[in-house]
C-alpha atoms as a PDB file:
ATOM      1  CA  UNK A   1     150.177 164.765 116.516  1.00  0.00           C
ATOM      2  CA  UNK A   2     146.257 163.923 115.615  1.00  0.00           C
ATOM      3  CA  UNK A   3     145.981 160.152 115.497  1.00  0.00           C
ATOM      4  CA  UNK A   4     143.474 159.258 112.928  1.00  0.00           C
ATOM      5  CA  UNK A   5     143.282 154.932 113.196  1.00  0.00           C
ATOM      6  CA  UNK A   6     146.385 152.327 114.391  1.00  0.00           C
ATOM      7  CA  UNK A   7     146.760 148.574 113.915  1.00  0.00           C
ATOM      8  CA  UNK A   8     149.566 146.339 114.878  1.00  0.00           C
ATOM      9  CA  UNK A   9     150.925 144.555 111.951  1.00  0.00           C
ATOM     10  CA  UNK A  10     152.190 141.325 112.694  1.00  0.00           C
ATOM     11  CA  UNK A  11     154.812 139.328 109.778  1.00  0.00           C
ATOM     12  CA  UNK A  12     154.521 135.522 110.310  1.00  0.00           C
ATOM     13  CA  UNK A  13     156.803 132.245 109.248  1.00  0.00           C
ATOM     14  CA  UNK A  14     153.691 130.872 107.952  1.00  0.00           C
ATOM     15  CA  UNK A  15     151.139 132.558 106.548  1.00  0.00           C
ATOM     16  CA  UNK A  16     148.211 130.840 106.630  1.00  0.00           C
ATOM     17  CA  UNK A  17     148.442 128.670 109.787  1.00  0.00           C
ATOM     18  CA  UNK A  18     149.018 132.525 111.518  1.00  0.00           C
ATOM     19  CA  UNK A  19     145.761 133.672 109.405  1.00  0.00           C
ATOM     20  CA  UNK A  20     144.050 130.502 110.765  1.00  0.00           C
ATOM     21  CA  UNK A  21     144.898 130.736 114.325  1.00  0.00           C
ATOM     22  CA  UNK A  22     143.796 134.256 115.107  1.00  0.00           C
ATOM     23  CA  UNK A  23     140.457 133.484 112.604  1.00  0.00           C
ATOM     24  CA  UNK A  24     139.764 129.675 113.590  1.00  0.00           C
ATOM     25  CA  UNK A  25     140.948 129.335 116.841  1.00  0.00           C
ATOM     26  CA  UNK A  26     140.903 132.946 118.746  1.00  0.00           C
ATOM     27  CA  UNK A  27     137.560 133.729 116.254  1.00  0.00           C
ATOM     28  CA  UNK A  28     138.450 136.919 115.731  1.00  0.00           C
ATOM     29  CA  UNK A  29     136.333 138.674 113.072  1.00  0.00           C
ATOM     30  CA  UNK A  30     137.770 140.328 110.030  1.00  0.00           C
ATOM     31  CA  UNK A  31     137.566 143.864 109.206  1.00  0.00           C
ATOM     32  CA  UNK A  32     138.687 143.421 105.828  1.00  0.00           C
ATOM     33  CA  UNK A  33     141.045 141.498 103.038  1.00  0.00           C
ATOM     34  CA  UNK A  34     143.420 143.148 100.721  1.00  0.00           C
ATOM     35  CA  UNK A  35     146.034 141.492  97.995  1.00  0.00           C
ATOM     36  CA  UNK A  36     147.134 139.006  96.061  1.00  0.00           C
ATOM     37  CA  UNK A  37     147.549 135.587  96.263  1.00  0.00           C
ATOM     38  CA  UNK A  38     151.387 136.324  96.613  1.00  0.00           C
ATOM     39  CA  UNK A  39     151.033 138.649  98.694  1.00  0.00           C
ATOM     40  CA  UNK A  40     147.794 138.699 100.744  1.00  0.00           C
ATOM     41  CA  UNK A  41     146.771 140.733 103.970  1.00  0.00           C
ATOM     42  CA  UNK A  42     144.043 140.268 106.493  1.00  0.00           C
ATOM     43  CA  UNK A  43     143.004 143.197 109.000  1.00  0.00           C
ATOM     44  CA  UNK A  44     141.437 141.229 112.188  1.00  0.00           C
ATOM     45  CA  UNK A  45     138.779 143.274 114.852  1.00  0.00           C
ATOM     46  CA  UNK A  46     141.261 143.450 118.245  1.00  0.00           C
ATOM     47  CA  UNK A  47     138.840 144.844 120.797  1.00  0.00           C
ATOM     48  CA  UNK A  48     139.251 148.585 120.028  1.00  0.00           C
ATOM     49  CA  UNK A  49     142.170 147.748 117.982  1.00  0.00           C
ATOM     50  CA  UNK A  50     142.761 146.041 114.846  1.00  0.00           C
ATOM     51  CA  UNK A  51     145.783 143.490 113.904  1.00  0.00           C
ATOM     52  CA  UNK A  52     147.218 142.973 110.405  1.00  0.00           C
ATOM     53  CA  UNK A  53     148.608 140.101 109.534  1.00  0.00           C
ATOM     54  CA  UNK A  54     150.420 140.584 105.821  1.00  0.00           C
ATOM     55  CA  UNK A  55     154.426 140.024 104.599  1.00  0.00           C
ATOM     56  CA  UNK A  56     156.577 137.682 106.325  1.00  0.00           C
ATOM     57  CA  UNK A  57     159.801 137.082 107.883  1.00  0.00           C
ATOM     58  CA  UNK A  58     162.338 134.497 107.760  1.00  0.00           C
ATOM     59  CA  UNK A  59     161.938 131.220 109.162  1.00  0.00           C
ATOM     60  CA  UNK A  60     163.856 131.268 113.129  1.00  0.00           C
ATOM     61  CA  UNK A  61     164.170 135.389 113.809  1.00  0.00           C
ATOM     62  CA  UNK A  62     161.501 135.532 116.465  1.00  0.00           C
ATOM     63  CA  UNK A  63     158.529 137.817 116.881  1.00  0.00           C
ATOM     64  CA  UNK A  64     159.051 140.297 118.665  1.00  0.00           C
ATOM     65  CA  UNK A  65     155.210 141.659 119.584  1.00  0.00           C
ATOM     66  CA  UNK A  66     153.235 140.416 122.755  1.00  0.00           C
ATOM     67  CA  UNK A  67     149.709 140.759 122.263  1.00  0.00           C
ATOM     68  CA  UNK A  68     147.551 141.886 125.594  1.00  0.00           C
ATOM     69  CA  UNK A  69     144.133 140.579 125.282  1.00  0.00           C
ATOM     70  CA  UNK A  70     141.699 141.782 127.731  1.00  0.00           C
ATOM     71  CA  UNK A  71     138.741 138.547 127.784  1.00  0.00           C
ATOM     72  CA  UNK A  72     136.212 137.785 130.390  1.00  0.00           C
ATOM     73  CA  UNK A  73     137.289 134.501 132.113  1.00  0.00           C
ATOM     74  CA  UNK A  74     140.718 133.837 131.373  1.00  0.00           C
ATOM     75  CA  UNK A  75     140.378 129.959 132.737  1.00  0.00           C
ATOM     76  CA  UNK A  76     137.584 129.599 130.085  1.00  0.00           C
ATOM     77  CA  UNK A  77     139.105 130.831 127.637  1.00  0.00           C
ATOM     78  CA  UNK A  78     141.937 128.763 128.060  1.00  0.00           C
ATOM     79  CA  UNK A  79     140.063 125.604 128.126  1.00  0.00           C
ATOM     80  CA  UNK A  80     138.277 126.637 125.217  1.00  0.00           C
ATOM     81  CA  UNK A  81     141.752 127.427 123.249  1.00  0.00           C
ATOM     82  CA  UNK A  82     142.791 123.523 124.404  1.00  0.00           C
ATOM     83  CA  UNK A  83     139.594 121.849 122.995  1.00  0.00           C
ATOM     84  CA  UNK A  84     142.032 123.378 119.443  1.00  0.00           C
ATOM     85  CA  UNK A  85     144.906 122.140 120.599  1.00  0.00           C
ATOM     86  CA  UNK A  86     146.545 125.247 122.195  1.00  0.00           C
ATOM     87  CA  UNK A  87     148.666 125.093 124.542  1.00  0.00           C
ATOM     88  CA  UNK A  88     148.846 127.460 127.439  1.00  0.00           C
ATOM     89  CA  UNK A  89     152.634 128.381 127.698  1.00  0.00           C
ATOM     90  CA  UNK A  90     151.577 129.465 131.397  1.00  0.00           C
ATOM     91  CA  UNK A  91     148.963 128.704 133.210  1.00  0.00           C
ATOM     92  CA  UNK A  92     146.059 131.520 134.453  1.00  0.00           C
ATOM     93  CA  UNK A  93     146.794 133.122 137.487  1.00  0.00           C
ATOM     94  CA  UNK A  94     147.036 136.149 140.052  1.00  0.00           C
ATOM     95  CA  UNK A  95     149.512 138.902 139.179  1.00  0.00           C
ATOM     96  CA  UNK A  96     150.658 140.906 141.772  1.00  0.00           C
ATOM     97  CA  UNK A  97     149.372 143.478 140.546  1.00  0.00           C
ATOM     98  CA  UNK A  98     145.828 141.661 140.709  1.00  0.00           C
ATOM     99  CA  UNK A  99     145.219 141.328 137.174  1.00  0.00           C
ATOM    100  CA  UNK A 100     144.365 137.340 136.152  1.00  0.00           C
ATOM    101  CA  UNK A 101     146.675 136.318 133.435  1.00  0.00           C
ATOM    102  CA  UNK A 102     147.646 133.143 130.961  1.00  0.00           C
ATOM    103  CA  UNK A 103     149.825 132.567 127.991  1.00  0.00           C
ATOM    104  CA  UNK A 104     149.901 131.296 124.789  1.00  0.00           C
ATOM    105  CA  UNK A 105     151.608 131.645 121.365  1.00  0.00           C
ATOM    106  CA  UNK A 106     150.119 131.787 117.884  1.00  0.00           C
ATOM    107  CA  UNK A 107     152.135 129.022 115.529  1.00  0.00           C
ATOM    108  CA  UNK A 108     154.892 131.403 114.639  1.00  0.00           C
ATOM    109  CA  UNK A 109     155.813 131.923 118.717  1.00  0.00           C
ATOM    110  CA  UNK A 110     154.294 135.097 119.186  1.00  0.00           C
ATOM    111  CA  UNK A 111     153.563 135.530 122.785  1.00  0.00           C
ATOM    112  CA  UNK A 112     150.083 136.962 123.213  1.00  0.00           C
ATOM    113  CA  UNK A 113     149.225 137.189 127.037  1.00  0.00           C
ATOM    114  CA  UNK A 114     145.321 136.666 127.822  1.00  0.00           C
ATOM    115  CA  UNK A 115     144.260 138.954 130.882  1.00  0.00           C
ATOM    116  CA  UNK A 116     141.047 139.396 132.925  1.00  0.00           C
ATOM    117  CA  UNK A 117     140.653 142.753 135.034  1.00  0.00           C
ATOM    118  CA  UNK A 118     139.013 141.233 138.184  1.00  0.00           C
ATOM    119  CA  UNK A 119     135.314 143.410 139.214  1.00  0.00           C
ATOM    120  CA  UNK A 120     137.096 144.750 141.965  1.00  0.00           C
ATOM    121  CA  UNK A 121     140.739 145.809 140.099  1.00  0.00           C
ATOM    122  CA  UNK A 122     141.258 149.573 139.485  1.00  0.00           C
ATOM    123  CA  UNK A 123     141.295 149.298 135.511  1.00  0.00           C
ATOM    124  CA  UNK A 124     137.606 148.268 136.194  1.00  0.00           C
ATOM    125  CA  UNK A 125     135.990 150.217 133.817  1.00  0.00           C
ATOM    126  CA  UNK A 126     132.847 148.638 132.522  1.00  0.00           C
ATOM    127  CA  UNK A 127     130.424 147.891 135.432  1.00  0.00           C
ATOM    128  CA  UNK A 128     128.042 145.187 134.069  1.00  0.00           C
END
């Protein structure tokens, strides 16, 4: 199989509190727009990913995705994220396997886990 591109696609509750969140308060830039008014779609940068949020699911069946975003400074982050009014749903810390992580959720409960590879942590890749 030749993989040519891949995005998650995430369905929220609500819409455009979900479309605010991961533009407002994460800041995560858009790739592009596509749609209608009754049905509209938004295709978000992710790192070396991308995440579409479009169609929607019913009010109380959970999300079932956990996002893994690899930041910096988790603790800063974090802070940052509060100054909005998130809330971490677990604080930054020490895996045992040595990677720094904290929690939080978008508004429709989707768990999206904020990790920081520590210099000296064997999925160091980038150097600077």
């Amino acid at each position: 199989m030749e993989i040519l591109s891949s995005r998650v696609l995430l369905h929220p509750v609500d819409h455009q509190a979900t479309l605010a969140f991961y533009r407002d308060m994460l800041g995560l830039g858009i790739a592009r727009e596509f749609g209608n008014d009754d049905h509209p779609g938004t295709v978000f940068f992710l790192g070396t990913g991308l995440l579409e949020v479009s169609g929607s699911r019913p009010a109380g069946e959970p999300s079932s995705l956990i996002l893994w975003l690899q930041v910096r400074d988790v603790h800063a982050e974090l802070e940052r994220l509060a100054d909005f009014g998130v809330t971490a749903t677990r604080e930054a810390r020490t895996e045992p396997w040595g990677l720094i992580e904290g929690w939080i959720e978008d508004p429709d409960g989707t768990r999206i886990v904020l990790v920081q590879v520590p210099a000296d942590h064997p999925l160091r890749r980038d150097l600077r």
